[in-house]
C-alpha atoms as a PDB file:
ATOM      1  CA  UNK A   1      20.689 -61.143   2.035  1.00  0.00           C
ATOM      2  CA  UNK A   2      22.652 -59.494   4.633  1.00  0.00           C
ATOM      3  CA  UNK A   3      21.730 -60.321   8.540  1.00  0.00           C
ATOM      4  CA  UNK A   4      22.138 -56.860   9.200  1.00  0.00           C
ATOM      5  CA  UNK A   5      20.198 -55.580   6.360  1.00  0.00           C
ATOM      6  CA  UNK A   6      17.205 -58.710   7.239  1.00  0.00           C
ATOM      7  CA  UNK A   7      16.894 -57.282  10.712  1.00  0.00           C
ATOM      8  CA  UNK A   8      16.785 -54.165  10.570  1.00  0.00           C
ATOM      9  CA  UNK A   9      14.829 -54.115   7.767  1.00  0.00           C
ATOM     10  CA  UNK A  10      12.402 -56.538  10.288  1.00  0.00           C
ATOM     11  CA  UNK A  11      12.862 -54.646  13.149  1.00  0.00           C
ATOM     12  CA  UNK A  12      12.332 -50.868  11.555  1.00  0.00           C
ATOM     13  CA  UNK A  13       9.336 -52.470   9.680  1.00  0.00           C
ATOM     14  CA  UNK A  14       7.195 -54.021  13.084  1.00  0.00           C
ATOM     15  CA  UNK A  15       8.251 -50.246  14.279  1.00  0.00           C
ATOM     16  CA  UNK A  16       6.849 -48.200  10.613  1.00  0.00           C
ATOM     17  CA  UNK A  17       3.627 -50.188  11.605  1.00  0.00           C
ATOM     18  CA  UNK A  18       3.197 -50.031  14.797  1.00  0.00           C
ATOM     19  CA  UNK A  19       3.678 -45.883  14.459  1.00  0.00           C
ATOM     20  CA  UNK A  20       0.758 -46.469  11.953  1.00  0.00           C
ATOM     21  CA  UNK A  21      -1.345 -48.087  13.914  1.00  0.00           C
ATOM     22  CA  UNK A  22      -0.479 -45.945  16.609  1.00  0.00           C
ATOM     23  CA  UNK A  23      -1.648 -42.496  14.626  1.00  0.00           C
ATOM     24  CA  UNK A  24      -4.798 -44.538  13.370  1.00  0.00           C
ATOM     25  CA  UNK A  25      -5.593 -45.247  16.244  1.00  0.00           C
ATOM     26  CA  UNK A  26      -5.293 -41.919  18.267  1.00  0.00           C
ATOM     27  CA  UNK A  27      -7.172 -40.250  15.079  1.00  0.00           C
ATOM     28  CA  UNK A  28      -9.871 -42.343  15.470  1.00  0.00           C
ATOM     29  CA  UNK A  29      -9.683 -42.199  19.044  1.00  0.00           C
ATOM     30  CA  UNK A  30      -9.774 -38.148  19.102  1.00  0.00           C
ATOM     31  CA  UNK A  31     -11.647 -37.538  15.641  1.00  0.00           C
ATOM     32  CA  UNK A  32     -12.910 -38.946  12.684  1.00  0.00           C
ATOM     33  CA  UNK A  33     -12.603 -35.421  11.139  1.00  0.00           C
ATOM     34  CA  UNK A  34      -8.900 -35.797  11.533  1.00  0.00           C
ATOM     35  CA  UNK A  35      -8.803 -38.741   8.818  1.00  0.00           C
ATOM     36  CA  UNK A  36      -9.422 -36.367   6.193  1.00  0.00           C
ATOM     37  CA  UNK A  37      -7.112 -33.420   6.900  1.00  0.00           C
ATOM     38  CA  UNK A  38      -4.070 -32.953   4.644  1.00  0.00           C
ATOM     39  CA  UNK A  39      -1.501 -32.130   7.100  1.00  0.00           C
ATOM     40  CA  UNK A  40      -2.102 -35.369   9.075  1.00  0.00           C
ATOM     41  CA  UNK A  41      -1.102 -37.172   5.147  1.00  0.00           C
ATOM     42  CA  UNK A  42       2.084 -35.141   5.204  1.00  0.00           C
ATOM     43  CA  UNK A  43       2.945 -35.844   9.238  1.00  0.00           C
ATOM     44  CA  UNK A  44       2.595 -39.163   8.144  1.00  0.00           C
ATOM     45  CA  UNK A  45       4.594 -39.202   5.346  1.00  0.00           C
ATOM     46  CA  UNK A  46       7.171 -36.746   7.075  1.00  0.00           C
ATOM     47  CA  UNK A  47       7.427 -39.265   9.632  1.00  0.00           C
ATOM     48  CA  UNK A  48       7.619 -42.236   7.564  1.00  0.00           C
ATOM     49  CA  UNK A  49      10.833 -40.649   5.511  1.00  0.00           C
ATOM     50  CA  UNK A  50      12.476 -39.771   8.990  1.00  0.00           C
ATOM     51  CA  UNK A  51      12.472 -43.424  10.114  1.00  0.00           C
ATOM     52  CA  UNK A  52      13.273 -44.848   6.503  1.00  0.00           C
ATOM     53  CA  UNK A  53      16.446 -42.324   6.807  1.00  0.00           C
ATOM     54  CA  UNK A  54      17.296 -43.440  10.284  1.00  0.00           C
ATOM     55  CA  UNK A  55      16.790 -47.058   8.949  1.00  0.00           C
ATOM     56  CA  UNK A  56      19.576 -46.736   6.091  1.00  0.00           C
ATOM     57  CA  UNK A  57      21.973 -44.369   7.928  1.00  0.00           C
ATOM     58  CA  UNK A  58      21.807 -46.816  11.049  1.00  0.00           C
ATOM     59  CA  UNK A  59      22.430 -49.655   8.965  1.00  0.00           C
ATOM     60  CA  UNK A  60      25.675 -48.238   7.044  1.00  0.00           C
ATOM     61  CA  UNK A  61      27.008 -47.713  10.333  1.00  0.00           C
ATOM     62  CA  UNK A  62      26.150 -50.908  11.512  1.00  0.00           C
ATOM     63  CA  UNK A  63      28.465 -52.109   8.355  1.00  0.00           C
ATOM     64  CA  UNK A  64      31.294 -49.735   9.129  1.00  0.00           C
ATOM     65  CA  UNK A  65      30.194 -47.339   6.523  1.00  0.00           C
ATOM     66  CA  UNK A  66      30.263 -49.869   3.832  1.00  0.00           C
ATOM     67  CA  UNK A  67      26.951 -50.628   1.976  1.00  0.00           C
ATOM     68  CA  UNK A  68      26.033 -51.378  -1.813  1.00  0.00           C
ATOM     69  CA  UNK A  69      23.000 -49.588  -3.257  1.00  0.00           C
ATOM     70  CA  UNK A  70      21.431 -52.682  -3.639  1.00  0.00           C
ATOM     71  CA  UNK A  71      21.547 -52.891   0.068  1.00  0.00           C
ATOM     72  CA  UNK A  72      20.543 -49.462   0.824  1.00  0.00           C
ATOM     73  CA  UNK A  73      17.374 -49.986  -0.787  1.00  0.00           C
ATOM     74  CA  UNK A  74      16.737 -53.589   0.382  1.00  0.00           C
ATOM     75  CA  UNK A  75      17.046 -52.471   4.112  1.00  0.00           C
ATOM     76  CA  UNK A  76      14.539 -49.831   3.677  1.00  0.00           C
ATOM     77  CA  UNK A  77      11.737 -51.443   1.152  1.00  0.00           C
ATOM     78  CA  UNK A  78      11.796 -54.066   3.161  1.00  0.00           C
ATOM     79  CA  UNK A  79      10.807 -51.639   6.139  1.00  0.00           C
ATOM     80  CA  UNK A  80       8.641 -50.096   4.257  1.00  0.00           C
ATOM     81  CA  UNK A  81       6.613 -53.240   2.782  1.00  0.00           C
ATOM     82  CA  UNK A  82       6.116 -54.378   6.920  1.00  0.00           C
ATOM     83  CA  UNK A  83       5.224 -51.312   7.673  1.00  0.00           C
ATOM     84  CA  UNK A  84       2.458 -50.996   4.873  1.00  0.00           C
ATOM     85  CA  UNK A  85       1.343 -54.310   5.272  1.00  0.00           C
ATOM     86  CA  UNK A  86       0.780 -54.290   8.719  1.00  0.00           C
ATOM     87  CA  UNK A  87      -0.833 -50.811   8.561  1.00  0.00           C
ATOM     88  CA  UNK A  88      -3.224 -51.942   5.841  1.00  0.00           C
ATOM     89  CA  UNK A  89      -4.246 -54.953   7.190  1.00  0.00           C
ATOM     90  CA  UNK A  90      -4.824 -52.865  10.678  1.00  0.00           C
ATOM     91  CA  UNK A  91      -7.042 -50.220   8.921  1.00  0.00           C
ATOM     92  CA  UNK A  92      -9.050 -53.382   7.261  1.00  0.00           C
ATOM     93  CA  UNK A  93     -10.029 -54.952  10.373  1.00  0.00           C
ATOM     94  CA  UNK A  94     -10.762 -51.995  12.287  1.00  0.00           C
ATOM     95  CA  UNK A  95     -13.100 -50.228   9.492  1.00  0.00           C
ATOM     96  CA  UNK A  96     -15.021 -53.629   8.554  1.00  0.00           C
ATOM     97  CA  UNK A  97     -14.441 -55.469  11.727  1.00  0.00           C
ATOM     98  CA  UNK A  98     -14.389 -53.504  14.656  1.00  0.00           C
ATOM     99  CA  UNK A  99     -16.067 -50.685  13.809  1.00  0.00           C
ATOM    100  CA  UNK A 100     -17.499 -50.314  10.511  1.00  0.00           C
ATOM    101  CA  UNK A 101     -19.562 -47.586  11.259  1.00  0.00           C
ATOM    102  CA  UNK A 102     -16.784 -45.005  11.678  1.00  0.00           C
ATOM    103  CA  UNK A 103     -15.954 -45.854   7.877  1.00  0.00           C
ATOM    104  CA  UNK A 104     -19.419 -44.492   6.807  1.00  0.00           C
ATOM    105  CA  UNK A 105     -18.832 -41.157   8.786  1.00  0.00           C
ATOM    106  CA  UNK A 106     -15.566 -41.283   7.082  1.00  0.00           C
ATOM    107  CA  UNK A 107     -17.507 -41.063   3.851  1.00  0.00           C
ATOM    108  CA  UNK A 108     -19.904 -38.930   5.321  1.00  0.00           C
ATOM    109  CA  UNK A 109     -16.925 -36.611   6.195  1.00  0.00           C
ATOM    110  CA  UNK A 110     -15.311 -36.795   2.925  1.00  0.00           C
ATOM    111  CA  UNK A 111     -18.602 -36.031   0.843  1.00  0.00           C
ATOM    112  CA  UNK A 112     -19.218 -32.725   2.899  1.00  0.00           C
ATOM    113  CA  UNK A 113     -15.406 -31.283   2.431  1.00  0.00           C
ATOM    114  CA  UNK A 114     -15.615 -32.096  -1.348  1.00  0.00           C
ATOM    115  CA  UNK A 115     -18.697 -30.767  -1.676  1.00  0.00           C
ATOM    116  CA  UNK A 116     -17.910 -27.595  -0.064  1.00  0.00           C
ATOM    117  CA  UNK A 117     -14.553 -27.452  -1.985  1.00  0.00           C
ATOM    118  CA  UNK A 118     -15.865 -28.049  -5.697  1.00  0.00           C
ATOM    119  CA  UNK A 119     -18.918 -25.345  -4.795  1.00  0.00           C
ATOM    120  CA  UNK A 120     -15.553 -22.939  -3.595  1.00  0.00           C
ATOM    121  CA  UNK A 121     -14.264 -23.712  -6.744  1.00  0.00           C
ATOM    122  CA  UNK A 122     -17.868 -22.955  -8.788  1.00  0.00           C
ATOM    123  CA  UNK A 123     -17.857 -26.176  -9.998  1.00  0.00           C
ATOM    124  CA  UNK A 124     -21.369 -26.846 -11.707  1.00  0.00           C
ATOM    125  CA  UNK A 125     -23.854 -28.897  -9.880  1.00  0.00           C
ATOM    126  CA  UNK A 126     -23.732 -31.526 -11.716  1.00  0.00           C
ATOM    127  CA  UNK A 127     -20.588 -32.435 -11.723  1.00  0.00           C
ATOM    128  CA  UNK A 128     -21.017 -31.609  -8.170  1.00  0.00           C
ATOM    129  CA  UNK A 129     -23.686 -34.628  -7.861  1.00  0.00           C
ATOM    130  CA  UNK A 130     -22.071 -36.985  -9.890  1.00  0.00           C
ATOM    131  CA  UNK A 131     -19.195 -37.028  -7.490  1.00  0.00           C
ATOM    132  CA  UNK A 132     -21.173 -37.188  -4.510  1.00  0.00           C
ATOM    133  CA  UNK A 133     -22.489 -40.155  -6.038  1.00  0.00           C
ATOM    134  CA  UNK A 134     -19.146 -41.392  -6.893  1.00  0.00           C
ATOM    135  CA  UNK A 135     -17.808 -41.416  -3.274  1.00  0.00           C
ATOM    136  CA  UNK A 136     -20.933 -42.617  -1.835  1.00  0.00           C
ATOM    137  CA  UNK A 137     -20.647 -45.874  -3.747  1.00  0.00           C
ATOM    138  CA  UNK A 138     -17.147 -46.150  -2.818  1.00  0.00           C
ATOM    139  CA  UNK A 139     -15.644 -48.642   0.023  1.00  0.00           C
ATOM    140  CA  UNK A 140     -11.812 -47.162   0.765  1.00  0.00           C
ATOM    141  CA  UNK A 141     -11.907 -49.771   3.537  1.00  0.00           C
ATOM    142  CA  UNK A 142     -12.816 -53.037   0.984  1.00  0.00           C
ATOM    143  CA  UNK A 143     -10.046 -55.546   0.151  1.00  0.00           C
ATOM    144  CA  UNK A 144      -9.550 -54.371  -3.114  1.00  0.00           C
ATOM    145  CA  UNK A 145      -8.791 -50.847  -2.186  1.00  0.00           C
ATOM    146  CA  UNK A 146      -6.925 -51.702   0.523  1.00  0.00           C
ATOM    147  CA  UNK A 147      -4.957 -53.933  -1.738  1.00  0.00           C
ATOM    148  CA  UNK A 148      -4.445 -51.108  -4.079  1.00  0.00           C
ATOM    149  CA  UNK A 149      -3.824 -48.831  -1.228  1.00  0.00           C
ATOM    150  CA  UNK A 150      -1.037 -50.980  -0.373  1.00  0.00           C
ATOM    151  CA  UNK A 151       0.405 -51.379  -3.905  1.00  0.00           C
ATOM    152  CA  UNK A 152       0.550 -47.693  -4.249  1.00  0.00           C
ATOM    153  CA  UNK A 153       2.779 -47.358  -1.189  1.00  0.00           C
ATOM    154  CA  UNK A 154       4.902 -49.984  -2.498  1.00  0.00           C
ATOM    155  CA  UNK A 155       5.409 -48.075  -5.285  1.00  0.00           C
ATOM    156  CA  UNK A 156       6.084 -44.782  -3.848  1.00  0.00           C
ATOM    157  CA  UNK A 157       8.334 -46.508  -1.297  1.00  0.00           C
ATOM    158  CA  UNK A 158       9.927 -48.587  -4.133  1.00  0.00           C
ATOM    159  CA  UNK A 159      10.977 -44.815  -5.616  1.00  0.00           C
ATOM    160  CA  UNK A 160      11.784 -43.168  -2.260  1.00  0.00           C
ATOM    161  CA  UNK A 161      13.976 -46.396  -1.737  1.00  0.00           C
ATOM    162  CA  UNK A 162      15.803 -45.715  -4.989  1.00  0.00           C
ATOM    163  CA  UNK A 163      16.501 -42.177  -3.638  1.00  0.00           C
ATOM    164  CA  UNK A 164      17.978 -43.105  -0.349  1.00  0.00           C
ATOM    165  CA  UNK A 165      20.081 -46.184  -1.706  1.00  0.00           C
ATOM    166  CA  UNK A 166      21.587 -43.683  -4.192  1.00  0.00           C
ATOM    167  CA  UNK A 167      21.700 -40.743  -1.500  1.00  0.00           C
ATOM    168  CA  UNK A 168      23.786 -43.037   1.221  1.00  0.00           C
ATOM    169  CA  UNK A 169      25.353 -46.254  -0.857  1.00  0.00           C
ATOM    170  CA  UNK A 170      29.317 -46.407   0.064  1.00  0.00           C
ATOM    171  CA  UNK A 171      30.864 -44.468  -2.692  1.00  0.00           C
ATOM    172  CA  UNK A 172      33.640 -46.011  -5.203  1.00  0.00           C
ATOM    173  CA  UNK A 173      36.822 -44.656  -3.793  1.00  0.00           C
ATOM    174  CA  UNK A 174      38.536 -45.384  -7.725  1.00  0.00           C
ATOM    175  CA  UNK A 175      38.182 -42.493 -10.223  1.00  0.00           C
ATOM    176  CA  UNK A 176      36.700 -43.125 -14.135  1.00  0.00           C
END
């Protein structure tokens, strides 16, 4: 692999984390409340495709314009894996660690918004009940979902990757 591609795909990663454990931090700093809210999701995410941009267009400068597709989408999943491991494991130790408390007002949380939402939506009481049920025996903060959690985001960042690389790869100057 590419020394330019390794560290920047290093460097941008310890950053994508660190701005994740930053955010997770101040939310649970300001307000639990905040953990479920959609837009904070999409700021996230919004945030996370800025930097994995940056990342790839930084990097085919840093290579005089010049860079396969292969390499496109190394330097950025490779960003993106540090950045989602290091903001998984972050979330594990502070929710079963540090403070597992705040993950049970999480739930807490959670349960009330559904519950209001699916009685907006006239959804019957039972179903209503068994879903209460369903996130009240749920741990989003065990290993296993934060496993899963992180194999999701590899996924999604395995398919944003595969955008980019074929967004900003070096284009053959030689016709068909």
């Amino acid at each position: 692999m590419n020394e330019t591609i390794k560290k920047n795909g290093t460097t941008f990663g310890l950053v994508l984390g660190l701005i994740s454990i930053a955010i997770t931090t101040i939310i649970y700093a300001v307000n639990l409340e905040l953990f479920t809210k959609w837009w904070v999701g999409i700021l996230s995410i919004v945030i996370s495709i800025g930097i994995g941009i940056f990342i790839v267009s930084k990097t085919k400068r840093e290579m005089n314009g010049q860079i396969t597709f292969k390499e496109c989408f190394s330097v950025y999943f490779v960003a993106a894996a540090i950045g989602s491991a290091l903001s998984m494991l972050y979330n594990y130790i502070l929710f079963n660690f540090i403070d597992p408390q705040a993950k049970e007002t999480i739930k807490e949380i959670t349960m009330k918004y559904t519950s209001d939402m699916l009685q907006k939506l006239g959804a019957p009481a039972e179903t209503i009940k068994e879903t209460m049920a369903n996130i009240a025996q749920t741990d989003n903060y065990s290993i296993g979902n934060i496993l899963t959690g992180l194999a999701v985001s590899l996924l999604f960042s395995a398919i944003f990757g595969l955008i980019l690389a074929a967004f900003f790869k070096t284009r053959s100057s030689q016709g068909l």
